[in-house]
N, C-alpha and C. Protein backbone atom coordinates (compact mmCIF):
# COMPACT_ATOMS: atom_id res chain seq x y z
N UNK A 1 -14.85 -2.83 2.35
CA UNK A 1 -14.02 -3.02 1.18
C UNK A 1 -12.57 -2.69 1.53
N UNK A 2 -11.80 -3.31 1.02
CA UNK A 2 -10.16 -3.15 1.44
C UNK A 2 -9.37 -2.59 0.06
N UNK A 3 -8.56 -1.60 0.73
CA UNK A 3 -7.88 -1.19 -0.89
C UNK A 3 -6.76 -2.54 -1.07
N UNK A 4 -6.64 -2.57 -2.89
CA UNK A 4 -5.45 -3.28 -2.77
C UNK A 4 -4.41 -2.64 -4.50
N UNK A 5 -3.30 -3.35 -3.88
CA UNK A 5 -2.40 -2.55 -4.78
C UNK A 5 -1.77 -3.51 -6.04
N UNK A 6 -1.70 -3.38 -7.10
CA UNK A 6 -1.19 -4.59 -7.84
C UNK A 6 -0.17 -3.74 -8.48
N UNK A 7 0.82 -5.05 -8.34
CA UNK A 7 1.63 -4.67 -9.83
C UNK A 7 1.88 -5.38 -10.99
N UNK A 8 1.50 -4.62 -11.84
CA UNK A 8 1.41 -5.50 -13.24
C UNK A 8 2.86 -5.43 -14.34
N UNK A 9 2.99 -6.54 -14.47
CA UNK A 9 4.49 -6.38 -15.50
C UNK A 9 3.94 -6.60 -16.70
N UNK A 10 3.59 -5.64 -18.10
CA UNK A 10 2.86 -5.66 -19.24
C UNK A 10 4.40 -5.61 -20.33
N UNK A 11 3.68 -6.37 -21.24
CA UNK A 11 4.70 -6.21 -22.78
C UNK A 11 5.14 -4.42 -22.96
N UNK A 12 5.49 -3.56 -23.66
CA UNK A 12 5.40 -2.36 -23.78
C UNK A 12 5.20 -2.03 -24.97
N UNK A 13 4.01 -2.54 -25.32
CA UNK A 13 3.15 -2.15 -26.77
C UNK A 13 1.84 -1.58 -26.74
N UNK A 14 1.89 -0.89 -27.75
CA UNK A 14 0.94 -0.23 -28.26
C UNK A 14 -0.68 -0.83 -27.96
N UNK A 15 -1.85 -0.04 -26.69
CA UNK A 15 -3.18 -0.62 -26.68
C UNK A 15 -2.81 -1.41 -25.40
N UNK A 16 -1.89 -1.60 -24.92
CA UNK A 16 -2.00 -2.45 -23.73
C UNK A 16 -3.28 -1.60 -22.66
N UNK A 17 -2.79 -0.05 -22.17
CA UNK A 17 -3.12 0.52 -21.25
C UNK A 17 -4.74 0.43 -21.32
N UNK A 18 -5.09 0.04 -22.70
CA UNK A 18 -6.57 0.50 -22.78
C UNK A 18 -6.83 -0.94 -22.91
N UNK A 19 -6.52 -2.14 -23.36
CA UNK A 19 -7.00 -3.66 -22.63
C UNK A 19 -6.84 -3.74 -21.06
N UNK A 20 -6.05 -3.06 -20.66
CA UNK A 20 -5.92 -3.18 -19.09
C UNK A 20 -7.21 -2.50 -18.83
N UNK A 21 -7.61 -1.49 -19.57
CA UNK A 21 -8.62 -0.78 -18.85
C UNK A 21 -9.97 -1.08 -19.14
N UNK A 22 -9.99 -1.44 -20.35
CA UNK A 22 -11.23 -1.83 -21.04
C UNK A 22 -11.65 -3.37 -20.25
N UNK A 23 -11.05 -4.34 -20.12
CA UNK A 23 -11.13 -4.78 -18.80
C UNK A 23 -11.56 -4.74 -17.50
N UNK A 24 -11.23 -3.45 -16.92
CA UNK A 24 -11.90 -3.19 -15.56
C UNK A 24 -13.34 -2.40 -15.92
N UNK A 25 -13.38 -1.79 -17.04
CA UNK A 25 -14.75 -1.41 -17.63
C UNK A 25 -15.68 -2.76 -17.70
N UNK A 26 -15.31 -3.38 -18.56
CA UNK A 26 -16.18 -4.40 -18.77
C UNK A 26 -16.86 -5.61 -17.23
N UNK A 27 -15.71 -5.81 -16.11
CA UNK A 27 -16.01 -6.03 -15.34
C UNK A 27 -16.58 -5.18 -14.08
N UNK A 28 -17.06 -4.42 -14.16
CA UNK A 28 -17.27 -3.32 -13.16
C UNK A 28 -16.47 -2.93 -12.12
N UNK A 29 -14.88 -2.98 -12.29
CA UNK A 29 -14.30 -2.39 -11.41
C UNK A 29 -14.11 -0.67 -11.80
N UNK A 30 -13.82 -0.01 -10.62
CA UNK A 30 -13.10 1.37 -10.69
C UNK A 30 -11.80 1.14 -10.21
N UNK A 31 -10.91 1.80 -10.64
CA UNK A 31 -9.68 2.12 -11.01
C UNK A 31 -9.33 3.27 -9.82
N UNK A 32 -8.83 3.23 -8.79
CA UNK A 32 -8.94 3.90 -7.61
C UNK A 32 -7.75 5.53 -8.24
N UNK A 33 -6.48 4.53 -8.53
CA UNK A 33 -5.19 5.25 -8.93
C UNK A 33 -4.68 3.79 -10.34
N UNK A 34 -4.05 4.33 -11.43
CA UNK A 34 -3.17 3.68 -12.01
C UNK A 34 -2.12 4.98 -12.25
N UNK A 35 -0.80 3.74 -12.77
CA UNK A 35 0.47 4.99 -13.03
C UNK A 35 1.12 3.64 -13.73
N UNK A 36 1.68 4.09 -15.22
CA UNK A 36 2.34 3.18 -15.70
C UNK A 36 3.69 3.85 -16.27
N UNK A 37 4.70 3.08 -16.22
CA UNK A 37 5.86 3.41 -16.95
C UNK A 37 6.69 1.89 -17.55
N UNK A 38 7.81 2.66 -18.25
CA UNK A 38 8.54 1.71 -18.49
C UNK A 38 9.76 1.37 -17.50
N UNK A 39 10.13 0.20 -17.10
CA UNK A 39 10.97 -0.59 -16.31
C UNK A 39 12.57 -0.38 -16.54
N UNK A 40 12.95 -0.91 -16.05
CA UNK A 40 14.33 -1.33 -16.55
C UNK A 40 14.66 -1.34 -17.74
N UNK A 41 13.75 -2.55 -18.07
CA UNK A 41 13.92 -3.03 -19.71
C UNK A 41 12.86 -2.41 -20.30
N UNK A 42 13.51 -2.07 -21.51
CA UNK A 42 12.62 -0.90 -22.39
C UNK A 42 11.52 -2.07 -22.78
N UNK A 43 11.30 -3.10 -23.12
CA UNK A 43 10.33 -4.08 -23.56
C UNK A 43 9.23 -4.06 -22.71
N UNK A 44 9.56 -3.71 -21.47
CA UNK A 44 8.45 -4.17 -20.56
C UNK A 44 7.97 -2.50 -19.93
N UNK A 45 6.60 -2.33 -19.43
CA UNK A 45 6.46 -1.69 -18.52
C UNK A 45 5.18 -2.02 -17.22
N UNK A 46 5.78 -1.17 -16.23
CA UNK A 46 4.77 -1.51 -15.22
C UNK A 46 3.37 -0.36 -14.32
N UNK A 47 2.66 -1.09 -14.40
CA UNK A 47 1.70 -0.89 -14.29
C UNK A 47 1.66 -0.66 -12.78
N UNK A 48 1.00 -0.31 -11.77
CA UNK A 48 0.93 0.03 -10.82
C UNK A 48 -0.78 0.58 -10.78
N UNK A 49 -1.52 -0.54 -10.23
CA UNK A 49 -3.34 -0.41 -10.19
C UNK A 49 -3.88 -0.14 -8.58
N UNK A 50 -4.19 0.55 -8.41
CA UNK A 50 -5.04 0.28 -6.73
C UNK A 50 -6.30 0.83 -6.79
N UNK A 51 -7.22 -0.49 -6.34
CA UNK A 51 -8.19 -0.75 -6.34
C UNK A 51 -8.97 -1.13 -5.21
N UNK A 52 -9.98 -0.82 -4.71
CA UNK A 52 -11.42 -1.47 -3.92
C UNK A 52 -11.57 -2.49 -4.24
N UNK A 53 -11.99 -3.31 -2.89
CA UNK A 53 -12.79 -4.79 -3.45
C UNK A 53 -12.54 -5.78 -2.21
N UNK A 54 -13.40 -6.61 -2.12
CA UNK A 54 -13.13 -7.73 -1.30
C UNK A 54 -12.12 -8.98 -1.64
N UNK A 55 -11.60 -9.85 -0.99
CA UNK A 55 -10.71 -10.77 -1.41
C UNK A 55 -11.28 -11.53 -2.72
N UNK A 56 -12.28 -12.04 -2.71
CA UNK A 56 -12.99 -12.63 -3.98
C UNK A 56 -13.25 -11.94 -4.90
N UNK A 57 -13.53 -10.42 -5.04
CA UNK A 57 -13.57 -9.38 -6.16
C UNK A 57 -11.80 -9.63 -6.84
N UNK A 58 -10.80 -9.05 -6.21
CA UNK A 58 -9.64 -9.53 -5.92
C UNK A 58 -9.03 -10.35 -6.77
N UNK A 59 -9.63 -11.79 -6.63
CA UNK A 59 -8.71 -12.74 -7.23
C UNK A 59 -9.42 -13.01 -8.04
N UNK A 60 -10.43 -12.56 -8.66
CA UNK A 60 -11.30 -12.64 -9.67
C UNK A 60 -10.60 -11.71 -10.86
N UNK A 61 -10.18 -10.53 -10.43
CA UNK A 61 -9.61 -9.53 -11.29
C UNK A 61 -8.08 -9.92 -11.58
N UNK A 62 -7.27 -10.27 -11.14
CA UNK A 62 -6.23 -11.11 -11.05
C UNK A 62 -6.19 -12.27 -11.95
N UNK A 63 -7.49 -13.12 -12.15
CA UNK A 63 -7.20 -14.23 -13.01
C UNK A 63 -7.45 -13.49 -14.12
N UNK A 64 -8.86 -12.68 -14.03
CA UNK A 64 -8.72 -11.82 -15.62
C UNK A 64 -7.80 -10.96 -16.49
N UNK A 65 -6.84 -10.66 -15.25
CA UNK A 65 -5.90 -9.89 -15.92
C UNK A 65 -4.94 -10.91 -16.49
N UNK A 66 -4.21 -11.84 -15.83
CA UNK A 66 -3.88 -12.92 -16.10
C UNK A 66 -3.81 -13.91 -17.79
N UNK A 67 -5.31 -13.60 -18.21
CA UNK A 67 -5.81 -14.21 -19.45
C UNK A 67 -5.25 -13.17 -20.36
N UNK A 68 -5.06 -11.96 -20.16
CA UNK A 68 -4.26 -10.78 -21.35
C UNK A 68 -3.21 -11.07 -21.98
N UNK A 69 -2.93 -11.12 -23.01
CA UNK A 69 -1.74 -11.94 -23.96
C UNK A 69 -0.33 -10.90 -23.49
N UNK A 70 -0.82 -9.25 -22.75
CA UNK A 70 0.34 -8.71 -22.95
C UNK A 70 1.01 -8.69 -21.74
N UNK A 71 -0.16 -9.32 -20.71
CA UNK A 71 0.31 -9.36 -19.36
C UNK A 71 1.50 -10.42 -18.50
N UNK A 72 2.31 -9.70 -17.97
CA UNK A 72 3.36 -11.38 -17.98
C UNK A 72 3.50 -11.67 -16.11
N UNK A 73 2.71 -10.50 -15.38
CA UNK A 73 3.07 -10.84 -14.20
C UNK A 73 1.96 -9.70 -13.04
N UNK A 74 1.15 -10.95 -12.51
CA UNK A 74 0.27 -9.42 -11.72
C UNK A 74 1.23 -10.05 -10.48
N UNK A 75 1.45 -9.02 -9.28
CA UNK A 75 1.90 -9.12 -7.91
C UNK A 75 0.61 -7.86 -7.28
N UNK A 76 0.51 -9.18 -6.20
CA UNK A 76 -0.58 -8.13 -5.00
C UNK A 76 0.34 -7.71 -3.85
N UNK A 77 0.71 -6.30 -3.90
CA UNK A 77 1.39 -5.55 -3.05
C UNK A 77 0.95 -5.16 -1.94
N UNK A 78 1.20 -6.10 -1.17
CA UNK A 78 0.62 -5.81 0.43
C UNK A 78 1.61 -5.03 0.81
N UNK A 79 0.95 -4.23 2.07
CA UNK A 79 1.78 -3.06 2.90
C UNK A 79 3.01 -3.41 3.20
N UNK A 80 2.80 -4.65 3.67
CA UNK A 80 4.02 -5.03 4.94
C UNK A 80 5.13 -5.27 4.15
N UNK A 81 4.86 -5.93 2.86
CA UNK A 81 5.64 -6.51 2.07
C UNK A 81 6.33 -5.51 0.32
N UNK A 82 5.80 -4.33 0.72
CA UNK A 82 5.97 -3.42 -0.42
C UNK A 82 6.06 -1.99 0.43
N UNK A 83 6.75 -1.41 -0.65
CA UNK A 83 7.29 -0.13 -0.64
C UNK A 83 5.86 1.02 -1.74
N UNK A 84 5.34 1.87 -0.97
CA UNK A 84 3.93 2.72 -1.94
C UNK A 84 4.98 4.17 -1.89
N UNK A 85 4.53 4.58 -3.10
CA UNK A 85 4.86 6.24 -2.79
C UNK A 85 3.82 7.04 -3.84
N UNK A 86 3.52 8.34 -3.37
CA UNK A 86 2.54 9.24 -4.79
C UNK A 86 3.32 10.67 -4.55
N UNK A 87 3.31 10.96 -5.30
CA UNK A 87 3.60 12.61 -6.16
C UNK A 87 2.61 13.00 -6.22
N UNK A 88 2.56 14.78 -5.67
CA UNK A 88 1.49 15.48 -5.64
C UNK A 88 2.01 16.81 -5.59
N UNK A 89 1.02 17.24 -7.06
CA UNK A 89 2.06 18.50 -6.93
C UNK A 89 0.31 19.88 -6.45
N UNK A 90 0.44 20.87 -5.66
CA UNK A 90 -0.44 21.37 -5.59
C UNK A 90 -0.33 22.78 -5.42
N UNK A 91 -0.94 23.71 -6.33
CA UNK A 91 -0.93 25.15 -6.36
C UNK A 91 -1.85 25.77 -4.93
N UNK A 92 -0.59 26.68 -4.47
CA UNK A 92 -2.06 27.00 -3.53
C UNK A 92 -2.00 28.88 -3.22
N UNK A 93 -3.31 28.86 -2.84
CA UNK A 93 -2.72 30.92 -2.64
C UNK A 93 -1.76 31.30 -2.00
N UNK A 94 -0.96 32.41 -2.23
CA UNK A 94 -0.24 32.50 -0.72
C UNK A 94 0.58 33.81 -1.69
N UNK A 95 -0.19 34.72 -0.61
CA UNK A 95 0.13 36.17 -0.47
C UNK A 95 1.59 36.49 -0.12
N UNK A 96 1.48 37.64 0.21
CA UNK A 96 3.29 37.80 0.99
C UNK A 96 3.77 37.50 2.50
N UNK A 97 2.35 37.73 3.03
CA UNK A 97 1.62 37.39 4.13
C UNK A 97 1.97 35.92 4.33
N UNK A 98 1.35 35.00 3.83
CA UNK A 98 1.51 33.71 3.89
C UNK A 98 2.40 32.90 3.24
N UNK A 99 3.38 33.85 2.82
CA UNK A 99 4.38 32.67 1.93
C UNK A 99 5.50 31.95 3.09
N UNK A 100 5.67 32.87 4.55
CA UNK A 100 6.50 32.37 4.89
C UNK A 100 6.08 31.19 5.77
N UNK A 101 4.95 31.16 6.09
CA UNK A 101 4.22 30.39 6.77
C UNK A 101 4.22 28.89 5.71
N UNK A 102 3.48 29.02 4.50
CA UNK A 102 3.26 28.00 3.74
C UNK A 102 5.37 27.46 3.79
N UNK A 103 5.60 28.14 3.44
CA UNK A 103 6.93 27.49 3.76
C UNK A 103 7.78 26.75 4.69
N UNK A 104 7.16 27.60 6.20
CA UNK A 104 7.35 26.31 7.26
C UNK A 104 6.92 24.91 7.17
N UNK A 105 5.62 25.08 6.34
CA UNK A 105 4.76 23.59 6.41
C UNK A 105 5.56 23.24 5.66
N UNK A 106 6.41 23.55 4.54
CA UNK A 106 6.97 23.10 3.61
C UNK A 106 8.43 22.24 4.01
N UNK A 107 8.75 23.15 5.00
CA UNK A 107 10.14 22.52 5.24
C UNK A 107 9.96 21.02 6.35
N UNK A 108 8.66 21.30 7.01
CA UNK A 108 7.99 20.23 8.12
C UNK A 108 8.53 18.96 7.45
N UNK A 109 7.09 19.07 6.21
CA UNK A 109 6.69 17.62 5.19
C UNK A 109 7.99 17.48 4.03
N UNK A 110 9.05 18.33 4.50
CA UNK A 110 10.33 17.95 3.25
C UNK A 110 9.99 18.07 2.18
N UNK A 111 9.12 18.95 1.45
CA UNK A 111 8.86 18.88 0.36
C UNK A 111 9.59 20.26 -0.58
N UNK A 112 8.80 20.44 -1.82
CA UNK A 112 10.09 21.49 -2.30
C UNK A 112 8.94 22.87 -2.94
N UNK A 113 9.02 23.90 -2.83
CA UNK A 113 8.79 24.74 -3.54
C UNK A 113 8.89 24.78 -5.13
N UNK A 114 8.39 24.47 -5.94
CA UNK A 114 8.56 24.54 -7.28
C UNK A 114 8.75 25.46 -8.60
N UNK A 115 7.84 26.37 -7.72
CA UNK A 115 6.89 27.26 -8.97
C UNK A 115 7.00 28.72 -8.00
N UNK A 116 6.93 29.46 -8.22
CA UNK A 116 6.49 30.50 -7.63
C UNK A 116 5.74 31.95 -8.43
N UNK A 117 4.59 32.42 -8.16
CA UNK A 117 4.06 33.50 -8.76
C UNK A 117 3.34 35.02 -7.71
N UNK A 118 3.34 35.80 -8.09
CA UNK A 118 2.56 36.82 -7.64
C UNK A 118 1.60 36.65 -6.37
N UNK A 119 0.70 35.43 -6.75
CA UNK A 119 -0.16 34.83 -6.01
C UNK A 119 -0.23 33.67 -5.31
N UNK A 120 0.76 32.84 -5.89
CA UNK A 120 0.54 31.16 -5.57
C UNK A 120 1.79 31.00 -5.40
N UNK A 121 1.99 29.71 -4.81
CA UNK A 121 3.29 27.99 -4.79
C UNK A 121 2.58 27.34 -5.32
N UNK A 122 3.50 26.64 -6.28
CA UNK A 122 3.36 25.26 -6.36
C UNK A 122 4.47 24.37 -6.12
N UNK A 123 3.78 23.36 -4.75
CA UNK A 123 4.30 22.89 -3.90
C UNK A 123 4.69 21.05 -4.37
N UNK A 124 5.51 20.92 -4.45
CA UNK A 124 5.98 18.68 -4.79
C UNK A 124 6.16 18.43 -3.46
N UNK A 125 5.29 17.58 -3.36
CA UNK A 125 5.91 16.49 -1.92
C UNK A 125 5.40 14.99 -3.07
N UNK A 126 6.57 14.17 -2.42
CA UNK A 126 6.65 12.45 -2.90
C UNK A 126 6.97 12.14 -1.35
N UNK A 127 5.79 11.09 -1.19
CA UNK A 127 5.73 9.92 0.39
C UNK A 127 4.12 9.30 0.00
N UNK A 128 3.89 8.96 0.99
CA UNK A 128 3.36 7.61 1.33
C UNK A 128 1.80 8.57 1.35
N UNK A 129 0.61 7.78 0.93
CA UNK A 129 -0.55 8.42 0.99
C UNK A 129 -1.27 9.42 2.26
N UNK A 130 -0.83 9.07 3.66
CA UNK A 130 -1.21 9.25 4.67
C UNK A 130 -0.23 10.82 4.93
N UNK A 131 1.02 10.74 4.12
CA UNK A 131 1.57 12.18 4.21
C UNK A 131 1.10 12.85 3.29
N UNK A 132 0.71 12.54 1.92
CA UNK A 132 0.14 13.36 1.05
C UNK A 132 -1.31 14.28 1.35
N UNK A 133 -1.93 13.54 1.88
CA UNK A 133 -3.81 13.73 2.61
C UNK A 133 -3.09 14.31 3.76
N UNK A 134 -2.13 14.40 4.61
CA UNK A 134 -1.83 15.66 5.93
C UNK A 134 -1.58 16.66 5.26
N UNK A 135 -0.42 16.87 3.70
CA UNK A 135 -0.20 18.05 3.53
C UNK A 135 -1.42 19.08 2.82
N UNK A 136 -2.02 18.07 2.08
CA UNK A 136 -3.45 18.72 1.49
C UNK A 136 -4.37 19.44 2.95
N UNK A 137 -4.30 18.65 3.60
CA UNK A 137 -5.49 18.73 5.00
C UNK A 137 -5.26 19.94 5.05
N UNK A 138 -3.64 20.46 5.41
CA UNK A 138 -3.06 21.63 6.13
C UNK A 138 -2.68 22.82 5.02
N UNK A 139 -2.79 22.40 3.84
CA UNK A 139 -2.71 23.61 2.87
C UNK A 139 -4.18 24.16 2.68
N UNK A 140 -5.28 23.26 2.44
CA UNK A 140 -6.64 23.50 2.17
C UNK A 140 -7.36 25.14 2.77
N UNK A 141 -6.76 25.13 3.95
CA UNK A 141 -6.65 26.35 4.69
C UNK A 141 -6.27 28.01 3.67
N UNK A 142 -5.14 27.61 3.39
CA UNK A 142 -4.83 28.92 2.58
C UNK A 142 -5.43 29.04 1.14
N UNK A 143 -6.55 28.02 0.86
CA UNK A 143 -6.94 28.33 -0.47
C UNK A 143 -6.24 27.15 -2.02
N UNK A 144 -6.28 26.15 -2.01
CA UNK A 144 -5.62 25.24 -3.07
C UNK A 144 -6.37 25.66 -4.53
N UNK A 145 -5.55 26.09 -5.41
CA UNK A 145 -6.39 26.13 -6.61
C UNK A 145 -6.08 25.29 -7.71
N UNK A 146 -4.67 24.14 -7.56
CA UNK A 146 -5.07 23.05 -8.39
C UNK A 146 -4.36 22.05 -7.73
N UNK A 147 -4.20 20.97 -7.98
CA UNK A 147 -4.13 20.09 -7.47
C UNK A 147 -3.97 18.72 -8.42
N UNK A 148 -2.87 17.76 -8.22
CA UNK A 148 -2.38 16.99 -9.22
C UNK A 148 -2.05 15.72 -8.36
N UNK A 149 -2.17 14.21 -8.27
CA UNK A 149 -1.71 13.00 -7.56
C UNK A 149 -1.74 12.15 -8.80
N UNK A 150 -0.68 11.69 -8.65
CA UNK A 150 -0.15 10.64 -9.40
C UNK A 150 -0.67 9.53 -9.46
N UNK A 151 -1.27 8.86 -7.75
CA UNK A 151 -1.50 7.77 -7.17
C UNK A 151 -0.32 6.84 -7.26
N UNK A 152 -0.41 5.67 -6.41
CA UNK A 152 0.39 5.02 -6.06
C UNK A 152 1.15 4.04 -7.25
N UNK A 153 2.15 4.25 -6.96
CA UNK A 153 3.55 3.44 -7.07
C UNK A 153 4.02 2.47 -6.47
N UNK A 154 4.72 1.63 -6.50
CA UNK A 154 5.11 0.72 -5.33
C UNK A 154 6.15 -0.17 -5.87
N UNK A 155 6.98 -0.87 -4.95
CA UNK A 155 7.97 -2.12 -5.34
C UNK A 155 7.85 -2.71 -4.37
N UNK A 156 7.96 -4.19 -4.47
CA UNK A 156 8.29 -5.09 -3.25
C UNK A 156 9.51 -5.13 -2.29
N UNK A 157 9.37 -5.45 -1.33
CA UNK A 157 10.49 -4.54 -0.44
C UNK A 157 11.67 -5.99 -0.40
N UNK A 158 12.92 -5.86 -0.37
CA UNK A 158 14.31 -7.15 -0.19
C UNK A 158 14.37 -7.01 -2.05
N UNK A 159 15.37 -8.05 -1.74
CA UNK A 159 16.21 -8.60 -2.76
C UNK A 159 15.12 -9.00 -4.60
N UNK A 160 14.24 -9.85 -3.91
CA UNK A 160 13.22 -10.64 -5.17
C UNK A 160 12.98 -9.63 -5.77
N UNK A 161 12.94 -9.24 -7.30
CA UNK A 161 12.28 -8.96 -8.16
C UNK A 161 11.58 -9.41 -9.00
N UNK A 162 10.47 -8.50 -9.85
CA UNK A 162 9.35 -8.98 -10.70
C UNK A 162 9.71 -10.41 -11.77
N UNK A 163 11.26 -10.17 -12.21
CA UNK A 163 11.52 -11.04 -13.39
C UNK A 163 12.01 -12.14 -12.98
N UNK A 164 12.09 -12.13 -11.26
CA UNK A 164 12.22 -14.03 -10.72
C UNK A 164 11.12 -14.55 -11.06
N UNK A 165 10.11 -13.71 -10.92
CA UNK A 165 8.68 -14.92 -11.13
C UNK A 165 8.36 -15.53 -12.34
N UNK A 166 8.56 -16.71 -12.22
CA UNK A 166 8.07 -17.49 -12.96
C UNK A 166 8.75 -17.97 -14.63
N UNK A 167 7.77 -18.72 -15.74
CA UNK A 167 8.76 -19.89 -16.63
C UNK A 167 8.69 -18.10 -17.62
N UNK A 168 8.35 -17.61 -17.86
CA UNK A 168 7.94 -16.53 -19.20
C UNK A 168 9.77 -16.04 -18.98
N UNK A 169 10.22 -15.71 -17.61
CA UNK A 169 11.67 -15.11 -17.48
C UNK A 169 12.34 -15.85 -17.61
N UNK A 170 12.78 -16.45 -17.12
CA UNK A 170 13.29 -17.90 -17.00
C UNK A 170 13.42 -18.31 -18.76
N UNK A 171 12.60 -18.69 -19.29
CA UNK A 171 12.70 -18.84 -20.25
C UNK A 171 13.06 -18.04 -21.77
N UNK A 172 13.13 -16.82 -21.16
CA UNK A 172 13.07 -15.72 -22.24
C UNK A 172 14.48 -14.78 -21.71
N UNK A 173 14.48 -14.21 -20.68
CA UNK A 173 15.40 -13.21 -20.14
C UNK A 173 16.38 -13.66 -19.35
N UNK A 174 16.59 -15.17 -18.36
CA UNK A 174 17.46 -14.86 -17.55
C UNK A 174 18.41 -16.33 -18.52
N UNK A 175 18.57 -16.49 -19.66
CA UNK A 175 19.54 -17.30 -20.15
C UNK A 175 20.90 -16.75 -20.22
């Protein structure tokens, strides 16, 4: 199975998030990561889905999303061709003993100290999935007691944006 990443450009009304979802319920997908916000334009927001599945699972879920009255634009965000990032924020033990240590790792992965208590950090790093899963790997050690991921985000990488595609912009926004 191959992960894949979509981005969805939705109306920004009320019940969308749960037709988007009620959707992947009804078709038996799981929902790996979603993260939605609003865009540019307050009217619209985007969706950001990554999902399991083979190419034909894929474009099967794509036409269904497609048929949604609030949906105006899926894009399949391949690696090469998109920009991913996740936020992860994670509490972890760290004595007096280990604060200066957890802090080297800290300054390694560029990330920031947030929080600080008696007992714990809580640590933000934002990058790419493969840095998020090293800094977990290497904190896991001193004890993590919570733990928060956003899942993925993404934009297509150059110039094109979401609202070139197609007659819905064109016809509505770029007069």
């Amino acid at each position: 199975m191959d992960k894949h990443v979509l981005s969805v450009l939705v109306k920004n009304s009320s019940g969308v998030l749960s037709r988007v979802a009620g959707l992947f319920s009804r078709r038996g997908f799981n929902i790996d990561s979603l993260s939605v916000g609003r865009t540019e334009n307050p009217e619209f927001s985007r969706m950001t889905i990554t999902l399991m599945g083979n190419d034909d699972a894929l474009d099967q879920f794509i036409k269904q999303l497609n048929k949604l009255e609030d949906v105006l634009k899926v894009i399949n965000l391949t690696q090469d061709e998109a920009v991913y990032r996740e936020l992860v924020l994670i509490k972890v033990s760290a004595d007096c003993n280990q604060r200066s240590i957890i802090n080297e790792v800290v300054k390694i992965f560029r990330c920031k100290i947030i929080d600080l208590s008696k007992d714990t950090l809580t640590i933000e790093l934002t990058g790419d999935e493969s840095k998020v899963t090293a800094l977990i790997k290497l904190l896991d050690e001193y004890g993590i007691k919570e733990l928060v991921r956003t899942g993925i985000t993404g934009l297509e990488r150059g110039a094109k944006d979401i609202n070139s595609y197609g007659e819905y912009f064109e016809a509505n926004y770029n007069s």
